[in-house]
Protein backbone atom coordinates (compact mmCIF):
# COMPACT_ATOMS: atom_id res chain seq x y z
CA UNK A 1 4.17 6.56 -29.01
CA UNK A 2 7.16 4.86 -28.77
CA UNK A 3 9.24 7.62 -28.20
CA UNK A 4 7.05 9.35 -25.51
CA UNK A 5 7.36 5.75 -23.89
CA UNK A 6 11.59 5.76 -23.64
CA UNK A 7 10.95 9.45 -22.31
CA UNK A 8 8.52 8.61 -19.42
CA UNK A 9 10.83 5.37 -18.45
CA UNK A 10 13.42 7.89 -18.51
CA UNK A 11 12.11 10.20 -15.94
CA UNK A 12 11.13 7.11 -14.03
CA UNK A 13 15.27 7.40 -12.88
CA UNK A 14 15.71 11.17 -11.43
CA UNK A 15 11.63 10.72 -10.01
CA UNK A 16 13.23 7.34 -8.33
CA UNK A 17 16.46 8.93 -7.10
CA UNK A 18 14.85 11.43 -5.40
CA UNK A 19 12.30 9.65 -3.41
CA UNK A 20 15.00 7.10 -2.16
CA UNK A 21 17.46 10.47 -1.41
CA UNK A 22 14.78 12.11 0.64
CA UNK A 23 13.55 8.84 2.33
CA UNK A 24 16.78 7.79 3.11
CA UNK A 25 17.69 11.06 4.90
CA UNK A 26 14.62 11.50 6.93
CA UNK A 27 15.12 7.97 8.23
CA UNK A 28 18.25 8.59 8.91
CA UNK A 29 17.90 11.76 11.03
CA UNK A 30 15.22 10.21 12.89
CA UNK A 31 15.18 9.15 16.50
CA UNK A 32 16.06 5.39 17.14
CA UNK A 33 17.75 3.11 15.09
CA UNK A 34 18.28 -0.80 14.58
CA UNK A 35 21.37 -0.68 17.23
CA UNK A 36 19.03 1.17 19.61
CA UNK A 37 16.65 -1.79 19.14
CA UNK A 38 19.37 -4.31 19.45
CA UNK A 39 20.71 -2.68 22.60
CA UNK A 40 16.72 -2.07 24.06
CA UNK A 41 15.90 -5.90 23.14
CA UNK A 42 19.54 -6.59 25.23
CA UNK A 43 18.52 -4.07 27.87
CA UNK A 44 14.87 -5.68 28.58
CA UNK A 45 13.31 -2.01 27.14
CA UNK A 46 12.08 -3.53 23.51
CA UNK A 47 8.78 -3.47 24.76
CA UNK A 48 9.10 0.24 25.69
CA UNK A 49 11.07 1.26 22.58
CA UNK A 50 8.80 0.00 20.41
CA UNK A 51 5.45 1.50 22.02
CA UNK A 52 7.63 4.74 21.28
CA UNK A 53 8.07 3.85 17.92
CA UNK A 54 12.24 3.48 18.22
CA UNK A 55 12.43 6.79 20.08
CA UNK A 56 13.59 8.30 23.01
CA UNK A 57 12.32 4.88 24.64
CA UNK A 58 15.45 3.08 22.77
CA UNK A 59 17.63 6.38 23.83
CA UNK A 60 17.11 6.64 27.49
CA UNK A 61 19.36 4.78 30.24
CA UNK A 62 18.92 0.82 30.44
CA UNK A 63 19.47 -0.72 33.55
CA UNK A 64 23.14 -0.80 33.58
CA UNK A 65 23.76 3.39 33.25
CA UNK A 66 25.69 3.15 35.82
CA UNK A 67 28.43 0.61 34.51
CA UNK A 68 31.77 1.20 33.87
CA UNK A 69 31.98 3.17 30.13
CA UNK A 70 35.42 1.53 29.31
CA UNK A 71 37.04 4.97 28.83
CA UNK A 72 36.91 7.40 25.82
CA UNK A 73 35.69 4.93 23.43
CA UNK A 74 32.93 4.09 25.87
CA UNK A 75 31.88 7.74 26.18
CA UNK A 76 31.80 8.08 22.52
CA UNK A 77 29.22 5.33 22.35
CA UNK A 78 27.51 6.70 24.90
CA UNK A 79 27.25 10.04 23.61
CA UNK A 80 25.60 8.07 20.07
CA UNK A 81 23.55 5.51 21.76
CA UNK A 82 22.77 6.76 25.48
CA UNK A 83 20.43 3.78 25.98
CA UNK A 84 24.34 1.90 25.47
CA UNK A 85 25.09 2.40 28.97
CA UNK A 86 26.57 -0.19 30.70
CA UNK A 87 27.32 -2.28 27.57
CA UNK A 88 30.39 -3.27 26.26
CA UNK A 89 31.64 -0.61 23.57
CA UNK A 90 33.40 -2.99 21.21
CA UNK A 91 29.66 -5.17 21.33
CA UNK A 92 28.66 -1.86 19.97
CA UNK A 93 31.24 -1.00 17.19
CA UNK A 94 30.65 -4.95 16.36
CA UNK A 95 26.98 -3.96 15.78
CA UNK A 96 27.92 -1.07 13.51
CA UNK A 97 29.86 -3.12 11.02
CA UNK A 98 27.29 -5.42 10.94
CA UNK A 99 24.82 -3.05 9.83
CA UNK A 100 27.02 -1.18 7.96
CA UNK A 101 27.15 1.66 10.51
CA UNK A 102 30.79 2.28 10.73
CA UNK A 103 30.44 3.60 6.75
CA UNK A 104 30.01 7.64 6.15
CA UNK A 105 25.95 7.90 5.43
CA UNK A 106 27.07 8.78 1.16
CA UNK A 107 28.86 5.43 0.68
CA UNK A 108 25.77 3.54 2.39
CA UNK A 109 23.24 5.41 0.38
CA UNK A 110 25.44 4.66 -2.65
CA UNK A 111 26.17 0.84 -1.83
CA UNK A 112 22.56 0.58 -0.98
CA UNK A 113 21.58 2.03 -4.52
CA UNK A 114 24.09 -0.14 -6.49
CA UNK A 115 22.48 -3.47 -4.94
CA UNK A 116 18.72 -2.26 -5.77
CA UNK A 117 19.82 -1.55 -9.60
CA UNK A 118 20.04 -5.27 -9.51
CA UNK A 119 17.29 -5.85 -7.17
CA UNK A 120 19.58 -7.29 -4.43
CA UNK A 121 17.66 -6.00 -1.33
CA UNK A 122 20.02 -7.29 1.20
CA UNK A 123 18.51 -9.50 4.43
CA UNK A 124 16.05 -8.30 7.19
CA UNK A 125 18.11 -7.07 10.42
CA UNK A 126 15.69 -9.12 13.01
CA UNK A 127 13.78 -11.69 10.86
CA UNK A 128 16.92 -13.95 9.79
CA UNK A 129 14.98 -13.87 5.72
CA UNK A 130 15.95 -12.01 2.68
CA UNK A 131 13.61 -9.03 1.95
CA UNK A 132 12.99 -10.46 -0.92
CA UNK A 133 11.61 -13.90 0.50
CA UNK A 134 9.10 -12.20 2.79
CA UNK A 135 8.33 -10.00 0.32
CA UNK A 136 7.40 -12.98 -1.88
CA UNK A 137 5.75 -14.28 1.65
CA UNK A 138 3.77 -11.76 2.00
CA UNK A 139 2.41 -10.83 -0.97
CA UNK A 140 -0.68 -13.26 -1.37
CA UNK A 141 -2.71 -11.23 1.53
CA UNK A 142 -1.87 -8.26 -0.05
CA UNK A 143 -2.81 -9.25 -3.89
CA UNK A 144 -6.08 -10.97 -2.88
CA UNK A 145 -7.06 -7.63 -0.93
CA UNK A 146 -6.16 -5.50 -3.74
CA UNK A 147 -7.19 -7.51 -6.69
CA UNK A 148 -10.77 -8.43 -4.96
CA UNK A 149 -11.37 -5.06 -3.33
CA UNK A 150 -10.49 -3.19 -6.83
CA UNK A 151 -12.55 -5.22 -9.32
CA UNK A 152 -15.43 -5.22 -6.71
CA UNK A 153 -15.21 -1.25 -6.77
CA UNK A 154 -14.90 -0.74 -10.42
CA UNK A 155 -17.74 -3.69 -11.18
CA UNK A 156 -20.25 -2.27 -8.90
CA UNK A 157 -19.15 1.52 -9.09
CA UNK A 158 -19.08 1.47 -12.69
CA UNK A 159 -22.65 0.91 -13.54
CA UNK A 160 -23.73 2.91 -10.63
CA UNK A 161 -22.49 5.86 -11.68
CA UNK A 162 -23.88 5.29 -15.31
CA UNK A 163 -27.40 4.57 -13.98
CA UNK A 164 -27.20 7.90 -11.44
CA UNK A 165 -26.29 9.78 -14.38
CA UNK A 166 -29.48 8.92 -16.31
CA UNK A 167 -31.77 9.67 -13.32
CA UNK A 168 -29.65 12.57 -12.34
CA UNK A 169 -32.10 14.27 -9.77
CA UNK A 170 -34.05 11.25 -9.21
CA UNK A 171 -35.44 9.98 -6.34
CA UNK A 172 -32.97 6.86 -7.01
CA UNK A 173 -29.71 9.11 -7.43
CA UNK A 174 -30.76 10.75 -4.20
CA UNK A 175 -31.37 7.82 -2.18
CA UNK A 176 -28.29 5.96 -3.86
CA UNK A 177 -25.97 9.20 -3.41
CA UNK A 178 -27.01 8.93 0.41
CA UNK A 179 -25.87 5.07 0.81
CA UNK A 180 -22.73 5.90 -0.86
CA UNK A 181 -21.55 8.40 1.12
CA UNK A 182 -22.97 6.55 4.46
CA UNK A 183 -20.03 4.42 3.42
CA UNK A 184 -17.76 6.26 2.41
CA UNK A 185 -18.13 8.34 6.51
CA UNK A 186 -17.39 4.67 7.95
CA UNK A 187 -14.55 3.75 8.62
CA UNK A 188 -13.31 0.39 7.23
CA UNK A 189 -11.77 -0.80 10.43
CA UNK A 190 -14.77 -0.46 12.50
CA UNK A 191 -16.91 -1.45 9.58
CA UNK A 192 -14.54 -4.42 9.74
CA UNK A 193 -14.95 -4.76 13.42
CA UNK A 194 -18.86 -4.55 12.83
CA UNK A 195 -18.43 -7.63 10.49
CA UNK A 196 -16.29 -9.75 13.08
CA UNK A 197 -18.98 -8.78 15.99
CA UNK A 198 -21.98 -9.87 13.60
CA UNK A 199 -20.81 -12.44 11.27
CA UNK A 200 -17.69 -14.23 12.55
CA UNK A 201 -18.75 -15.41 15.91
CA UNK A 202 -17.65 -11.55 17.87
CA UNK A 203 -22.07 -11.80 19.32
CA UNK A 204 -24.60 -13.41 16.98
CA UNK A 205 -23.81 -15.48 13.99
CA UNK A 206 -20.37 -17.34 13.35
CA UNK A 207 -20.12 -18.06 9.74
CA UNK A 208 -16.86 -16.86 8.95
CA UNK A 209 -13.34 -17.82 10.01
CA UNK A 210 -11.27 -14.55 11.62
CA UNK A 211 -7.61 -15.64 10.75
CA UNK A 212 -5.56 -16.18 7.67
CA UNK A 213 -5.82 -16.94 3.76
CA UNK A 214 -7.11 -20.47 4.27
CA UNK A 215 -7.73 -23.17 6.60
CA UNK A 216 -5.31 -25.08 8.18
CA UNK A 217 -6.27 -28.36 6.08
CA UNK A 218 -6.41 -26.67 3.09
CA UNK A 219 -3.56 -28.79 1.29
CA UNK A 220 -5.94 -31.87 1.95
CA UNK A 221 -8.78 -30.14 0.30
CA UNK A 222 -9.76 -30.69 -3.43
CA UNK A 223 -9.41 -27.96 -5.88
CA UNK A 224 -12.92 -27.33 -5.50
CA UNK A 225 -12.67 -27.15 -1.87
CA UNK A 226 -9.89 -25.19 -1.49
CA UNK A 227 -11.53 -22.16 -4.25
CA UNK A 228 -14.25 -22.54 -1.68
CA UNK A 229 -12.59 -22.19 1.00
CA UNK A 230 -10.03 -19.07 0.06
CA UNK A 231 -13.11 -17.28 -0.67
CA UNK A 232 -14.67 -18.56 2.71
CA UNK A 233 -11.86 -16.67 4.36
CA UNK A 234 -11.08 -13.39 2.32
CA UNK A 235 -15.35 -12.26 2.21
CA UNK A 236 -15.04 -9.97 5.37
CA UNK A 237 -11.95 -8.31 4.39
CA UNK A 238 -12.85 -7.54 1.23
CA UNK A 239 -15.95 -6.52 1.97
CA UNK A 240 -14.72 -4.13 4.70
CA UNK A 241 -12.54 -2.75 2.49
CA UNK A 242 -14.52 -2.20 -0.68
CA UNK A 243 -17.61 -0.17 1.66
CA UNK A 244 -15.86 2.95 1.73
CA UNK A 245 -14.52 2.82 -1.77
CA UNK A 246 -17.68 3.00 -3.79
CA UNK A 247 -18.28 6.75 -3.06
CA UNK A 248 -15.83 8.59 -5.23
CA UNK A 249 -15.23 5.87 -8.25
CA UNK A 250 -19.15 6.63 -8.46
CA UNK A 251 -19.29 10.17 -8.44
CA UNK A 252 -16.61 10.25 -10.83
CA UNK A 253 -18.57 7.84 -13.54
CA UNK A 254 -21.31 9.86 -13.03
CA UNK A 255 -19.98 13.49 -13.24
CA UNK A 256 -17.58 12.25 -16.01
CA UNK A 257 -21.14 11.25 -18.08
CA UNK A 258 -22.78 14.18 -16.99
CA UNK A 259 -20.06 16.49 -18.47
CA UNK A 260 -20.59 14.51 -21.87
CA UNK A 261 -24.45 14.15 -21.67
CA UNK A 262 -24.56 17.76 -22.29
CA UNK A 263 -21.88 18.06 -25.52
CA UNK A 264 -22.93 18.87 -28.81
CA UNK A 265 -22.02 15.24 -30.25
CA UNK A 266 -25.00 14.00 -28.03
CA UNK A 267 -27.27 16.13 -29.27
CA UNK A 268 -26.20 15.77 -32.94
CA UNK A 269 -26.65 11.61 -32.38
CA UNK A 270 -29.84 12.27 -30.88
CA UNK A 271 -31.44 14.07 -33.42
CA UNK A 272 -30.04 11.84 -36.34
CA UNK A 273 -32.79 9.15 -34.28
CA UNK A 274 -30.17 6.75 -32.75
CA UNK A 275 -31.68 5.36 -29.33
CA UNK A 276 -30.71 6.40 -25.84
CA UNK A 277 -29.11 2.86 -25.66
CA UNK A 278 -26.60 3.56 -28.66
CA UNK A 279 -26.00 7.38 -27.98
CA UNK A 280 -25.38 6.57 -24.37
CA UNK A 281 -23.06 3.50 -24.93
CA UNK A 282 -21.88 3.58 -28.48
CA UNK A 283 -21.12 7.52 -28.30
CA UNK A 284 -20.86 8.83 -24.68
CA UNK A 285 -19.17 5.84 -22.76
CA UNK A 286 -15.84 5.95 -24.64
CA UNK A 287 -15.35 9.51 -23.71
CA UNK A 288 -17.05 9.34 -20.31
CA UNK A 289 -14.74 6.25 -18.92
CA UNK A 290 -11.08 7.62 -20.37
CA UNK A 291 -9.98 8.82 -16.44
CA UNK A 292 -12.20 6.16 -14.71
CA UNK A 293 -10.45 3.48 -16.88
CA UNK A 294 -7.16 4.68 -17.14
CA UNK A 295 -7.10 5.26 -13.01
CA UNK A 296 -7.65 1.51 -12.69
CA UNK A 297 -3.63 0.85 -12.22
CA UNK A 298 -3.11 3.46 -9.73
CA UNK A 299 -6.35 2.60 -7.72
CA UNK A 300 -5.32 -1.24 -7.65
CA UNK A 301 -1.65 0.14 -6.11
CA UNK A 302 -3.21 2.23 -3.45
CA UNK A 303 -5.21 -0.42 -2.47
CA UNK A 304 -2.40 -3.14 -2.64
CA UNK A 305 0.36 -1.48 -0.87
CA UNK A 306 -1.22 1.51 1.11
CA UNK A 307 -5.29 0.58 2.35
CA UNK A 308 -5.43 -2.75 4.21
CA UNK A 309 -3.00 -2.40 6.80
CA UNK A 310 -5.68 -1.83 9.86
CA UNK A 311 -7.88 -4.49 8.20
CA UNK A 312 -4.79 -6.91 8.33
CA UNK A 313 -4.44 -6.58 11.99
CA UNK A 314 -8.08 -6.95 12.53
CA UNK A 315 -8.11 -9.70 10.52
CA UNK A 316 -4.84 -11.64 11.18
CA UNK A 317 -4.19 -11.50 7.88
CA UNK A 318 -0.35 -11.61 7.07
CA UNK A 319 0.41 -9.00 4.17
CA UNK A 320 2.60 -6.21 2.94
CA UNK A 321 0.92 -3.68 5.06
CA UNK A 322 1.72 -5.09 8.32
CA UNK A 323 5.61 -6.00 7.39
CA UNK A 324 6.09 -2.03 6.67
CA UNK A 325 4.41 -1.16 9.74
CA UNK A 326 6.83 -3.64 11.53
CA UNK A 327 9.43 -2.62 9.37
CA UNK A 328 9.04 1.25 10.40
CA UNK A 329 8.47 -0.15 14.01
CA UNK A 330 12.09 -2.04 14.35
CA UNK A 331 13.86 0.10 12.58
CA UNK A 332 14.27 -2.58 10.04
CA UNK A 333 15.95 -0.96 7.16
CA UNK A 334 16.72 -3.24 4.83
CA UNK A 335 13.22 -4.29 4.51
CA UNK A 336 11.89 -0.53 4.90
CA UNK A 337 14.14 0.79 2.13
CA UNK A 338 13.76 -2.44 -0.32
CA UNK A 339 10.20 -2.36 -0.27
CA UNK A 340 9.67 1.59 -0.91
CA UNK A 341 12.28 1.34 -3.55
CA UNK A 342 10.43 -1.90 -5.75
CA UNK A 343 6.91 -0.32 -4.99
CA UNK A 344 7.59 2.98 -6.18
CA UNK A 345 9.25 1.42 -8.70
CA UNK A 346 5.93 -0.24 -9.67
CA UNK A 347 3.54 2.27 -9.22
CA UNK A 348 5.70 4.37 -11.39
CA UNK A 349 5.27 1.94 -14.01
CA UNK A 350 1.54 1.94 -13.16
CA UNK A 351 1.46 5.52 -13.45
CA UNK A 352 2.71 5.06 -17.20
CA UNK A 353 0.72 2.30 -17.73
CA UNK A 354 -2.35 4.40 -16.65
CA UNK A 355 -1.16 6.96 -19.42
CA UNK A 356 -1.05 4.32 -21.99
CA UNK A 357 -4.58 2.97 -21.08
CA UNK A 358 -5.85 6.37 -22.21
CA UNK A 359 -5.17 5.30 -25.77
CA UNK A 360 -6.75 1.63 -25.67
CA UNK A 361 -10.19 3.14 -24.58
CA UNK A 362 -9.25 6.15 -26.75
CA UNK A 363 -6.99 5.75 -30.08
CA UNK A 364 -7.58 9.75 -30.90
CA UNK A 365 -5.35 10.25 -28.09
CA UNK A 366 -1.89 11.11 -29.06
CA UNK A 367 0.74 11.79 -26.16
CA UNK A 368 3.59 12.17 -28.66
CA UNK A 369 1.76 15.67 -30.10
CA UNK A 370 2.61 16.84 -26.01
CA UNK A 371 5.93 17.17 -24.17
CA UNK A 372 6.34 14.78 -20.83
């Protein structure tokens, strides 16, 4: 085991490589940049560069095209960053040191890679922070939405799927089959807004606050209080989130326990007398929950890093989610390249981690009889 372990942590490197390689070149040939942002926030055309996403917004003429260019060098600028018009082209070249623009793209994909092998990921362009901090910042919205949202999923999805399984054709796996994928059609943003309209003073009732972790008094709050009142706060999130996510997990645990219901070890245990309790739980289970158990890792990363972004504007919530999206929006690279390089990090880890849960919930399983 030990030895397929080194080998997977081993790929982990070229996998890595190549997702930062490709990432970092399809940023980098994209429209916009963070001088374009700089010069549109200079120009009075943020507001229209960033509705464009950094595009052709943050390219066009500002309102001083028709300045003076200050000769060749000011053409060359020009020619780079036609939104530059009118500004001052040593401002410019100023602004590509500072970012690191006046480097061939190889040496900054190389420096860039040398300081994330030690996990230096360098300081935000417009926020002033290190990625790092707001990283560290951020990541309470995001764990509480991921940790919550998975566990509810798994707790509720679990049993579910063992109890359509058993009443496979029943009227209560028909009626349950149609609730679950009534969720799963609905969105969880407009589920979400549903929740704010009904239950957090948007028409009828107002029972639940709309913005943030906690209250604003929350340091002055017991222990007690404060359990209270984090819970108070993250309810509609989570519960937006986790409505569309029962679907699959449960047709999974129930197709997964179908497929084994109808082995030849069943029957055997059957007919040696053993209840339905003890063939269905002591027998069938272990087999049955080896790719519902061992997805758990991966399903808590999509959720952490990847679901809640929508439900984190909605909900003023803070998190990971809406720092990419701002991130991707300002052309922020530090931030957008640091993060995408320490999650996929992690979820690659997950993904091995996910392998090695296979052989807690099943020992028989051997990964070093099998080639990566």
């Amino acid at each position: 085991m030990l030895a397929y372990i080194i080998r997977r942590l081993l790929l982990i490197i070229p996998t890595l490589f190549g997702i930062m390689v490709i990432n970092f070149l399809i940023v980098q040939i994209a429209p916009g940049g963070p001088i374009e942002q700089v010069v549109a926030r200079l120009q009075g055309t943020a507001v229209e560069a960033t509705a464009r996403i950094g595009g052709t917004g943050a390219g066009e003429a500002g309102p001083g095209a028709g300045g003076p260019q200050g000769g060749a060098g000011g053409s060359e600028v020009t020619s780079r960053y036609r939104g530059a018009q009118g500004l001052d082209p040593e401002f410019i070249k100023q602004l590509e040191r500072e970012f690191g623009f006046d480097k061939p793209l190889h040496e900054r994909f190389i420096h860039m890679m040398s300081n994330y092998l030690v996990f230096d990921f360098g300081n935000s362009y417009f926020r002033d922070q290190r990625v790092v901090d707001l990283v560290i910042d951020k990541m309470p919205v995001s764990i509480s939405l991921g940790i919550w949202t998975t566990l509810i999923v798994y707790l509720v999805s679990i049993p579910l799927g063992i109890a359509k399984a058993t009443r496979d054709g029943q009227p209560f796996d028909v009626w349950t089959s149609g609730v679950v994928i009534v969720g799963y059609a609905i969105p969880s943003f407009l589920f979400a807004v549903l929740l704010i309209v009904v239950f957090a003073g948007g028409r009828y009732l107002d029972w639940f606050p709309l913005r943030g972790l906690t209250s604003d008094n929350w340091s002055s709050l017991s222990w007690r209080q404060q359990i209270l009142d984090y819970f108070w706060h993250i309810t509609l999130p989570v519960f937006a989130m986790v409505i569309g996510g029962f679907a699959s997990l449960t047709m999974l645990t129930k197709n997964s326990f179908l497929e084994e219901i109808n082995k030849q070890y069943v029957v055997t245990a059957r007919a040696k007398g053993l209840t339905e309790r003890r063939v269905l739980y002591g027998h069938i289970f272990r087999n049955a929950m080896l790719i519902v158990i061992a997805g758990f890792p991966g399903a808590f990363i999509g959720v952490l890093f990847t679901g809640a972004l929508l439900i984190e504007v909605i909900f003023s919530l803070d998190g990971l989610g809406l720092l990419g999206f701002e991130a991707a929006i300002n052309r922020d690279y530090p931030v957008m390249f640091g993060t995408l390089y320490f999650f996929t990090l992690l979820g690659l880890l997950m993904n091995l981690l996910g392998d090695l849960m296979y052989v807690v919930t099943d020992p028989r399983i051997d990964f070093e009889a099998r080639s990566v």
